[in-house]
PDB file of N, CA and C in Angstrom:
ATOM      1  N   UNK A   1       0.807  -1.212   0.000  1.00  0.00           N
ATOM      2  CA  UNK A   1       0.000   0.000   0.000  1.00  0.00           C
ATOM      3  C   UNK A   1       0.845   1.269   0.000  1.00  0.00           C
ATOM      4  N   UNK A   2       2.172   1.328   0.350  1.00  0.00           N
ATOM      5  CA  UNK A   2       2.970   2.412   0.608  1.00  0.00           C
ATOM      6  C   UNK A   2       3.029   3.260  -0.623  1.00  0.00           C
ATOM      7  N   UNK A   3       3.333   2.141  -1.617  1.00  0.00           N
ATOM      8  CA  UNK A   3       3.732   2.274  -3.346  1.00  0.00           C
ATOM      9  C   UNK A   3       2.545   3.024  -3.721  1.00  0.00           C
ATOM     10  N   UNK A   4       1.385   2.881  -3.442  1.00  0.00           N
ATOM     11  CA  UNK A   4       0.349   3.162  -3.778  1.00  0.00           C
ATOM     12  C   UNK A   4       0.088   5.112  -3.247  1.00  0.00           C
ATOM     13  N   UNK A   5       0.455   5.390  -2.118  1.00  0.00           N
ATOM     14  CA  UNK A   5       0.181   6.275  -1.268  1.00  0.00           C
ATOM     15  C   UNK A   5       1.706   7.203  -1.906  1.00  0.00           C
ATOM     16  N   UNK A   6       2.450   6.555  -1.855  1.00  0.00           N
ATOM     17  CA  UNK A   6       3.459   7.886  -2.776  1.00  0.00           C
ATOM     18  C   UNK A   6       2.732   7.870  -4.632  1.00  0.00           C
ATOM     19  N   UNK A   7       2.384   7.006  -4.856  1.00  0.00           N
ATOM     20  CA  UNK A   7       1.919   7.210  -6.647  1.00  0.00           C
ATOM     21  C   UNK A   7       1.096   8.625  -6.320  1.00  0.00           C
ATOM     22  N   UNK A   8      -0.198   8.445  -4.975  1.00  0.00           N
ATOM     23  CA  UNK A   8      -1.060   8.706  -5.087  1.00  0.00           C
ATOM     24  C   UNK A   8      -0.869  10.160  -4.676  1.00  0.00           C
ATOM     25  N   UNK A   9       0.359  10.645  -3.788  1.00  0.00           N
ATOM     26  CA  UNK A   9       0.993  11.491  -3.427  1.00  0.00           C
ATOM     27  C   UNK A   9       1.369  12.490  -4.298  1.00  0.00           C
ATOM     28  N   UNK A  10       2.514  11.889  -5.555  1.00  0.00           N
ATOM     29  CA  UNK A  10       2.903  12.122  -6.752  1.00  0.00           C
ATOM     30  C   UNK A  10       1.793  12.877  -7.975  1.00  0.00           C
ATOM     31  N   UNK A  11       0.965  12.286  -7.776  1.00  0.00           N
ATOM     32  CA  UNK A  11      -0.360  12.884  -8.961  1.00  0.00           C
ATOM     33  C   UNK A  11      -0.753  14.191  -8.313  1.00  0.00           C
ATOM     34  N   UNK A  12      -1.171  14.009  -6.820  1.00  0.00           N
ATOM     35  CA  UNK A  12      -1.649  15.039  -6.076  1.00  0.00           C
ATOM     36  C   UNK A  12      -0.681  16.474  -6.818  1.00  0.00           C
ATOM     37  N   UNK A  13       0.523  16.258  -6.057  1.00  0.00           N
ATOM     38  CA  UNK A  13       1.327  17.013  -6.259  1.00  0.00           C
ATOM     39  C   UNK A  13       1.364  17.848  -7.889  1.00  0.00           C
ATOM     40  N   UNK A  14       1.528  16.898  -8.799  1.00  0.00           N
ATOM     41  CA  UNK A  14       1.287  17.104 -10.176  1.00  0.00           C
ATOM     42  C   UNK A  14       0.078  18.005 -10.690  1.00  0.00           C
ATOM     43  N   UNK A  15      -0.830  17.955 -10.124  1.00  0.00           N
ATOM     44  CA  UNK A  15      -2.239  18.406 -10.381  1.00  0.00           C
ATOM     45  C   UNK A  15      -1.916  19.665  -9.909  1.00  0.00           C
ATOM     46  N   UNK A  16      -1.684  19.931  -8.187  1.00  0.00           N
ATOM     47  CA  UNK A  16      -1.517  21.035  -7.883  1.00  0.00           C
ATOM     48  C   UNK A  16      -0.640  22.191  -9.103  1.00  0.00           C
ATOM     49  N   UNK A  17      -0.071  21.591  -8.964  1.00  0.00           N
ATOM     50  CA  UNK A  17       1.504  22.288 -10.296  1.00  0.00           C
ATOM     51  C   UNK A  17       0.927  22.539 -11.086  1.00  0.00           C
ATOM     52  N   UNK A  18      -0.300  21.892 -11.602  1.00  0.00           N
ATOM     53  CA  UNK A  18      -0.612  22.217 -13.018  1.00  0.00           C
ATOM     54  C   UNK A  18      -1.792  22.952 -13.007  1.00  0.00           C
ATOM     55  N   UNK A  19      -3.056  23.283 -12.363  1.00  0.00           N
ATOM     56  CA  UNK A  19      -3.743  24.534 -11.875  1.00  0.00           C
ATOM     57  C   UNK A  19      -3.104  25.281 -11.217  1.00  0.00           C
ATOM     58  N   UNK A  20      -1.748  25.368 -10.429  1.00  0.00           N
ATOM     59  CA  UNK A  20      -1.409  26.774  -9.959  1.00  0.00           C
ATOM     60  C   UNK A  20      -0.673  27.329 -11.190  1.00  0.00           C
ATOM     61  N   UNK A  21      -0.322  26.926 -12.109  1.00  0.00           N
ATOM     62  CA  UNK A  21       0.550  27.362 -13.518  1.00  0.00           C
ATOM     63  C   UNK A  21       0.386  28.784 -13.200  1.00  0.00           C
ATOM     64  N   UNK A  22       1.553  29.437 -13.756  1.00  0.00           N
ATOM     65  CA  UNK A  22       1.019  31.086 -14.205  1.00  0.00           C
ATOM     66  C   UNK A  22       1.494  30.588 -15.575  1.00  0.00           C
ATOM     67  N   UNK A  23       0.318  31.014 -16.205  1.00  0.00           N
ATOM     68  CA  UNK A  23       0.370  30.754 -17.669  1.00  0.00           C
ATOM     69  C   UNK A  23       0.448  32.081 -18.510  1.00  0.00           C
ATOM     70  N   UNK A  24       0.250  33.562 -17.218  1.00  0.00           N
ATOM     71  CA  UNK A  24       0.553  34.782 -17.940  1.00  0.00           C
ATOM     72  C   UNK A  24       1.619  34.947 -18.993  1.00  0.00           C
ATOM     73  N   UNK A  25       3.016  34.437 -18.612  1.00  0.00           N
ATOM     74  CA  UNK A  25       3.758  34.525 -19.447  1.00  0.00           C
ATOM     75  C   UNK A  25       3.949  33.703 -20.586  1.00  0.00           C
ATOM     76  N   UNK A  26       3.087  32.589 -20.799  1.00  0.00           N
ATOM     77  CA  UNK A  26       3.107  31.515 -21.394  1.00  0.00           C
ATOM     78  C   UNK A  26       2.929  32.541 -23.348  1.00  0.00           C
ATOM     79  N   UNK A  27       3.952  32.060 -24.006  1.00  0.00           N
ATOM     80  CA  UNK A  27       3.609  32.679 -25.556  1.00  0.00           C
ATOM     81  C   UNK A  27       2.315  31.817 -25.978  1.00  0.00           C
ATOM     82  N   UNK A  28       1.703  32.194 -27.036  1.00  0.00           N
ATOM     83  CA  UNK A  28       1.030  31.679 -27.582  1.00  0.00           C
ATOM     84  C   UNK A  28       0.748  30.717 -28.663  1.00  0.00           C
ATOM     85  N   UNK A  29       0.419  29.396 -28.366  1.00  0.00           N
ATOM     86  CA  UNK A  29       1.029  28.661 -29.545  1.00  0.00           C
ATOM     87  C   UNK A  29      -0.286  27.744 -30.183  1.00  0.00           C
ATOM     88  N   UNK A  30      -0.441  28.018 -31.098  1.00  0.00           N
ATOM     89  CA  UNK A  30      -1.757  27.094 -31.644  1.00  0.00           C
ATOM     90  C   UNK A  30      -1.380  26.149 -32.664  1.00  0.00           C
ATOM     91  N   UNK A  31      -1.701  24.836 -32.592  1.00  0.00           N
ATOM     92  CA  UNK A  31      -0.892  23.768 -33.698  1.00  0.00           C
ATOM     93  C   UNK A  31      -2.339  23.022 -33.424  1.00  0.00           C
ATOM     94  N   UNK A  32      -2.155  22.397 -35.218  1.00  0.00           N
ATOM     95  CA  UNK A  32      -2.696  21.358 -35.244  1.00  0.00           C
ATOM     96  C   UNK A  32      -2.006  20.164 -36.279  1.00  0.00           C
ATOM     97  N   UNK A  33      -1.915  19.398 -35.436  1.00  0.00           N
ATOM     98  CA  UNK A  33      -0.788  18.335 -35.613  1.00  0.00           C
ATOM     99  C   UNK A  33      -1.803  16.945 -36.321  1.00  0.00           C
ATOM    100  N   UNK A  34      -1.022  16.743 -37.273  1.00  0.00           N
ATOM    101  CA  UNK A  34      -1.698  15.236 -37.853  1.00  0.00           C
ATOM    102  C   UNK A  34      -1.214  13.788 -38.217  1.00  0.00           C
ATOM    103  N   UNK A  35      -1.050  12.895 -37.238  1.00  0.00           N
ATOM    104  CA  UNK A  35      -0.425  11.870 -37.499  1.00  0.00           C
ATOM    105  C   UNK A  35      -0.596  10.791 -38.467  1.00  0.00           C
ATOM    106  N   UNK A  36      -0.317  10.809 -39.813  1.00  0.00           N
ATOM    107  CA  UNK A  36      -0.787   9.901 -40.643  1.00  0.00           C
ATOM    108  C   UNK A  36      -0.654   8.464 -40.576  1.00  0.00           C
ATOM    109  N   UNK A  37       0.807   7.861 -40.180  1.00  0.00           N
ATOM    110  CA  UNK A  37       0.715   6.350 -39.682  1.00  0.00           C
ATOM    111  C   UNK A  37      -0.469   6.279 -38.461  1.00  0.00           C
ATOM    112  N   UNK A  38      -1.167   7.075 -37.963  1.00  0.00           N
ATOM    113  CA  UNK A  38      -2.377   6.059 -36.349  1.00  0.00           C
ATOM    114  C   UNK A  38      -3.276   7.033 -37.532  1.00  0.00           C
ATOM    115  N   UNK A  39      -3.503   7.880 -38.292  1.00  0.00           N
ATOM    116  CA  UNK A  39      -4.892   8.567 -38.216  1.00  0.00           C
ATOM    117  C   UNK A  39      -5.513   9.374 -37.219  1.00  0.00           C
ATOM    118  N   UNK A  40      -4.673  10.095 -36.428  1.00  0.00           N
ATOM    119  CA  UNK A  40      -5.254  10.659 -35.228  1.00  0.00           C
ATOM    120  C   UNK A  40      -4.516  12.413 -36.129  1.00  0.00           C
ATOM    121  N   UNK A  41      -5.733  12.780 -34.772  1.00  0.00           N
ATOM    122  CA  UNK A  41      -5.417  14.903 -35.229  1.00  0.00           C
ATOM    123  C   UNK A  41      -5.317  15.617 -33.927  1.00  0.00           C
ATOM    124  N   UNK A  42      -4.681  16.467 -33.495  1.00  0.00           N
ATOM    125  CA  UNK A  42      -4.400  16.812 -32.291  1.00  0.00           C
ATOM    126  C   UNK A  42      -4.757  18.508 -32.655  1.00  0.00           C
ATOM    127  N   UNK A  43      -5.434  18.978 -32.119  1.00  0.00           N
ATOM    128  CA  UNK A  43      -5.633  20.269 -32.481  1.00  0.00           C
ATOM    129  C   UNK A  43      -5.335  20.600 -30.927  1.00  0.00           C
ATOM    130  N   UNK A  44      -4.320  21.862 -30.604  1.00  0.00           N
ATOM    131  CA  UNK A  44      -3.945  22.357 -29.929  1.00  0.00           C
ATOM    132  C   UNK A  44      -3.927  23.817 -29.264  1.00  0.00           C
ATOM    133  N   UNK A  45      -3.930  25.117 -28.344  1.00  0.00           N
ATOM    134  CA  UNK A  45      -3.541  25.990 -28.254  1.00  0.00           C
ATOM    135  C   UNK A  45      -3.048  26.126 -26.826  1.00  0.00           C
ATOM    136  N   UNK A  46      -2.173  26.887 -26.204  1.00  0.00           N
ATOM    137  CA  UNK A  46      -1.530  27.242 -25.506  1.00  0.00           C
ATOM    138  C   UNK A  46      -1.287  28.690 -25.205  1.00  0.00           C
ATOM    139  N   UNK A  47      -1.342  29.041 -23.966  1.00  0.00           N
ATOM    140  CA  UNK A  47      -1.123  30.929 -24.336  1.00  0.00           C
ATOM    141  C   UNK A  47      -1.479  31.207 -22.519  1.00  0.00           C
ATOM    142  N   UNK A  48      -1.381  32.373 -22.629  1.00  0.00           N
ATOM    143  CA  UNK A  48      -1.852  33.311 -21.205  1.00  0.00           C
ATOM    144  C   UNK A  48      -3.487  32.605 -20.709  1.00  0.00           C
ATOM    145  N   UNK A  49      -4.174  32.861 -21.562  1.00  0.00           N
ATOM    146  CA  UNK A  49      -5.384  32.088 -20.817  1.00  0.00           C
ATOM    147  C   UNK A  49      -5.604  30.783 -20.674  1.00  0.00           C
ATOM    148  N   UNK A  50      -4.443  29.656 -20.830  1.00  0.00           N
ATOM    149  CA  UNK A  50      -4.043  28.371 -20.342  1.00  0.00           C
ATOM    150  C   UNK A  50      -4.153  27.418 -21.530  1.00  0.00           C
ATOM    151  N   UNK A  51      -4.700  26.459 -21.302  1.00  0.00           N
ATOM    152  CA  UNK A  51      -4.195  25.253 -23.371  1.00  0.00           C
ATOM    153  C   UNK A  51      -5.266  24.837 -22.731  1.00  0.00           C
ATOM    154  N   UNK A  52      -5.781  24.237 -24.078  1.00  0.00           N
ATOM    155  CA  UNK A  52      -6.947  23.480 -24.703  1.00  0.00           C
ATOM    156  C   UNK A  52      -6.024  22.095 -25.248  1.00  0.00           C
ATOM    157  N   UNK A  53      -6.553  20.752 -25.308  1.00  0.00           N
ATOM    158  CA  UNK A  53      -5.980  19.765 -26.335  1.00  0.00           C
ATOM    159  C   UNK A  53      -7.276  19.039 -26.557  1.00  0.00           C
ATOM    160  N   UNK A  54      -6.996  18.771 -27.469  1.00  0.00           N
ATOM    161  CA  UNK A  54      -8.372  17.862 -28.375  1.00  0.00           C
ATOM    162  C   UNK A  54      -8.011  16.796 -29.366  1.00  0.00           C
ATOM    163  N   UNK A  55      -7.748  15.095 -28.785  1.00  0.00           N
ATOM    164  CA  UNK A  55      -7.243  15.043 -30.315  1.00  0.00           C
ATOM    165  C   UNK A  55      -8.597  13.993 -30.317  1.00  0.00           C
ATOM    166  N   UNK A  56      -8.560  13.536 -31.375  1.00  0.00           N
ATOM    167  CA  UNK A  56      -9.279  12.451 -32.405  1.00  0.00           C
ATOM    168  C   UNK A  56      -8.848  11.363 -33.006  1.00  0.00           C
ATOM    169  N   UNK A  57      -9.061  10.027 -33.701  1.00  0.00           N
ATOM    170  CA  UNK A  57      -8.509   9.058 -34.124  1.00  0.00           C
ATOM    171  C   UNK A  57      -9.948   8.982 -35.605  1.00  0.00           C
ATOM    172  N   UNK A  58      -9.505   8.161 -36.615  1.00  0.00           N
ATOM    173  CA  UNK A  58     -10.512   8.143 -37.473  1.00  0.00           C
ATOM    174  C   UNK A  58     -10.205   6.959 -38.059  1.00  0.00           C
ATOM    175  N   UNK A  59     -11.122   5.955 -38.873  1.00  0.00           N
ATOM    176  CA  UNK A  59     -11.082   5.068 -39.024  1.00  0.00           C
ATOM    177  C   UNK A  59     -10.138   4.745 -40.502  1.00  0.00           C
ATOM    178  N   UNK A  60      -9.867   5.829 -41.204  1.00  0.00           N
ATOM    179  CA  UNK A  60      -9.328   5.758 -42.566  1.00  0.00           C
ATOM    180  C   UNK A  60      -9.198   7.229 -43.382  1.00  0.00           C
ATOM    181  N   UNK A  61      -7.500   7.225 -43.345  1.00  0.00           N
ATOM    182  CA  UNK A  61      -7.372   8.333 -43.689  1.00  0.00           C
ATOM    183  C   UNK A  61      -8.172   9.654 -45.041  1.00  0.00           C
ATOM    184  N   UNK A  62      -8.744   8.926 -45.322  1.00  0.00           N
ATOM    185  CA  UNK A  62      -9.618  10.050 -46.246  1.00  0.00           C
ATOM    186  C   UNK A  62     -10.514  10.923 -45.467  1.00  0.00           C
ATOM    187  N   UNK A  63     -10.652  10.215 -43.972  1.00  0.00           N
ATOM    188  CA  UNK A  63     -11.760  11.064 -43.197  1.00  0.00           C
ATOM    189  C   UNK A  63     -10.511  11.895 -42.382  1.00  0.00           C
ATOM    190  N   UNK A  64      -9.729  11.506 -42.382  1.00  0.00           N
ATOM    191  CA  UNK A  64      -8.471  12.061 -41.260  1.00  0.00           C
ATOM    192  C   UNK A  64      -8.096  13.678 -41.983  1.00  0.00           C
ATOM    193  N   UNK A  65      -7.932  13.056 -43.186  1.00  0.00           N
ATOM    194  CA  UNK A  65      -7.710  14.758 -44.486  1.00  0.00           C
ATOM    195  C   UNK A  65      -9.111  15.742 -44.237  1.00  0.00           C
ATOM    196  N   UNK A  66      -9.691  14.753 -44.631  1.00  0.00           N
ATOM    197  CA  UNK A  66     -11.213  15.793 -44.626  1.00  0.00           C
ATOM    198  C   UNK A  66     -11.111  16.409 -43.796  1.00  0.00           C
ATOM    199  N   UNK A  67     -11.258  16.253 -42.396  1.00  0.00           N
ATOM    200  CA  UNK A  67     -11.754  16.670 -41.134  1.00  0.00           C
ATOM    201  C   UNK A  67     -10.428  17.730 -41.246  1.00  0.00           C
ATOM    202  N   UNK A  68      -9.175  17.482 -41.331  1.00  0.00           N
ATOM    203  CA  UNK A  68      -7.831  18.474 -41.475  1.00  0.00           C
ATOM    204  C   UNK A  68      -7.959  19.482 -42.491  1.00  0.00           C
ATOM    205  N   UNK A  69      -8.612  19.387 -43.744  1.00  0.00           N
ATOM    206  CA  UNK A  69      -8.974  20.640 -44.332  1.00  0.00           C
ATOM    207  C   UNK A  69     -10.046  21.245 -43.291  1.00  0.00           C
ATOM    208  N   UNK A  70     -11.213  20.929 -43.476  1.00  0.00           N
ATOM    209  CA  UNK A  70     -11.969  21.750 -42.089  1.00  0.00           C
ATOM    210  C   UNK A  70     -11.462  22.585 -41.107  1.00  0.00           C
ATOM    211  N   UNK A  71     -10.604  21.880 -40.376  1.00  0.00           N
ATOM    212  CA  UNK A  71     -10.135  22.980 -39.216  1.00  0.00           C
ATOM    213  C   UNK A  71      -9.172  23.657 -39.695  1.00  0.00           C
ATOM    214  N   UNK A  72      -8.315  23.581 -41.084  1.00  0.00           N
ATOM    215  CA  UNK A  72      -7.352  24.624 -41.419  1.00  0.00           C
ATOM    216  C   UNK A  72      -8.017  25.799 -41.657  1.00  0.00           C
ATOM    217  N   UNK A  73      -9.203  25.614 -42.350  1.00  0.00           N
ATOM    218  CA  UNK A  73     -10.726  26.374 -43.256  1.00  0.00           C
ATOM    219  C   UNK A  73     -10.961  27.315 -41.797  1.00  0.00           C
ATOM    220  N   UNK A  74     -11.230  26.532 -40.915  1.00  0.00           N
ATOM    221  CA  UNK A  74     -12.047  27.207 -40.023  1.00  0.00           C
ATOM    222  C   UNK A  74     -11.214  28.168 -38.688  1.00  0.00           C
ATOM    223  N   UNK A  75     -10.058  27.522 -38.846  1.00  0.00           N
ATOM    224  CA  UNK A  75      -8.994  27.962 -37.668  1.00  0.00           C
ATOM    225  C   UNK A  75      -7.473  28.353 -38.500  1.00  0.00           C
ATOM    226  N   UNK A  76      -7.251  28.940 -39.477  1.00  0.00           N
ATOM    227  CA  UNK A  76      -6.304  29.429 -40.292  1.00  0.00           C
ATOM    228  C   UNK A  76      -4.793  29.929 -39.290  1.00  0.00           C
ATOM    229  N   UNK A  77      -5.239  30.542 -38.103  1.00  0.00           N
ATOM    230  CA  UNK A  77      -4.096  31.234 -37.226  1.00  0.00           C
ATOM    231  C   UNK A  77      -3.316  29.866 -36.661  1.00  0.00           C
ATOM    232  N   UNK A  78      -4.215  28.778 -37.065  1.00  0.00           N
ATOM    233  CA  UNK A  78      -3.093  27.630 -35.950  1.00  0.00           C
ATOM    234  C   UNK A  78      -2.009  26.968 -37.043  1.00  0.00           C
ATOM    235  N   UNK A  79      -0.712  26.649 -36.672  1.00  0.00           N
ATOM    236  CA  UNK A  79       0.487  25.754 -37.251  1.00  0.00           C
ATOM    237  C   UNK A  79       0.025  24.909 -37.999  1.00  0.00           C
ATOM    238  N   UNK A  80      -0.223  23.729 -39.041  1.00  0.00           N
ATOM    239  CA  UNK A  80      -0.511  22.582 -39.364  1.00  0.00           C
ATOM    240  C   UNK A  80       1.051  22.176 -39.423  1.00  0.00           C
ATOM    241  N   UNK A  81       0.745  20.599 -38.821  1.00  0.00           N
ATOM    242  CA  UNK A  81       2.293  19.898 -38.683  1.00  0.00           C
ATOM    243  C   UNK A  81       1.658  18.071 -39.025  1.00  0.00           C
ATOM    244  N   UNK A  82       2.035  18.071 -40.340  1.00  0.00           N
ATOM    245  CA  UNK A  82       1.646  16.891 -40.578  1.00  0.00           C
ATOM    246  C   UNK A  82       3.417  15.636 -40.404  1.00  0.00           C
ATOM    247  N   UNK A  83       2.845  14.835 -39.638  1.00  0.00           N
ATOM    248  CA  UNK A  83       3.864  13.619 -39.790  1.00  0.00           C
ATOM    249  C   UNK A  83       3.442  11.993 -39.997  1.00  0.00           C
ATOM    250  N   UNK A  84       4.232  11.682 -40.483  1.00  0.00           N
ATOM    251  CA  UNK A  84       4.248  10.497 -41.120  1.00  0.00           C
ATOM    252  C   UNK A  84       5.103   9.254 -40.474  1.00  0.00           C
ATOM    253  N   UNK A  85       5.366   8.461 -39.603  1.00  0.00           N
ATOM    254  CA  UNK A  85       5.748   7.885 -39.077  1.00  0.00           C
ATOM    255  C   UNK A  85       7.287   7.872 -38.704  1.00  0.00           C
ATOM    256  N   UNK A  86       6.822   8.778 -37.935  1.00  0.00           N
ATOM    257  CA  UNK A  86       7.676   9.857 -36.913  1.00  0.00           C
ATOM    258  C   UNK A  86       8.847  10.558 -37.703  1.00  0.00           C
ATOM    259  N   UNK A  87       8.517  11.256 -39.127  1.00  0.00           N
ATOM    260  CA  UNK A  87       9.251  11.638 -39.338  1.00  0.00           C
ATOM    261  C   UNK A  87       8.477  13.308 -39.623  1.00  0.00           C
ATOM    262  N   UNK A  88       8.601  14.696 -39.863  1.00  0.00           N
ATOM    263  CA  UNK A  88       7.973  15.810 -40.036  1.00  0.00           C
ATOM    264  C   UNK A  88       7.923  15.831 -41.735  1.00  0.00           C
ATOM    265  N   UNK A  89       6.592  16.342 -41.834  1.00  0.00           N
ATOM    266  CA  UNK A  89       6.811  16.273 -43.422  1.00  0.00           C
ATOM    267  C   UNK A  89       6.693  17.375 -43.936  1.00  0.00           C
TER     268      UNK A  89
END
């Protein structure tokens, strides 16, 4: 149970750290990242008023593109970072 009570210790701690953030100084960073080997999309932002993450998985990449034109269409200010099994393309 000890193992258990420091894990459980450890998260505590972690959590705290991560709602007390000062994220004032934090730059602003908006990406949306697309992994073509899993089919997953990670749409991202980061900044002074704290990060958002959102990702998705899709069953076959023609829906993985689709849905990635969409949010370029609709969210133009964020990065697109497409990779391909783990390499940047």
């Amino acid at each position: 149970m000890k193992t258990m009570d420091k894990v459980r210790a450890h998260r505590e701690i972690l959590k705290h750290n991560l709602f007390n953030y000062d994220w004032s100084n934090t730059p602003v960073d908006k990406l949306i990242l697309v992994e073509l080997d899993y089919n997953h999309i990670t749409i991202q932002e980061e900044g002074p008023d704290g990060f958002t993450h959102c990702k998705s998985s899709f069953c076959n990449t023609e829906r993985l593109i689709n849905y990635m034109n969409k949010q370029v269409v609709r969210q133009p200010e964020y990065d697109l970072v497409i990779m391909d099994k783990a390499e940047l393309i």
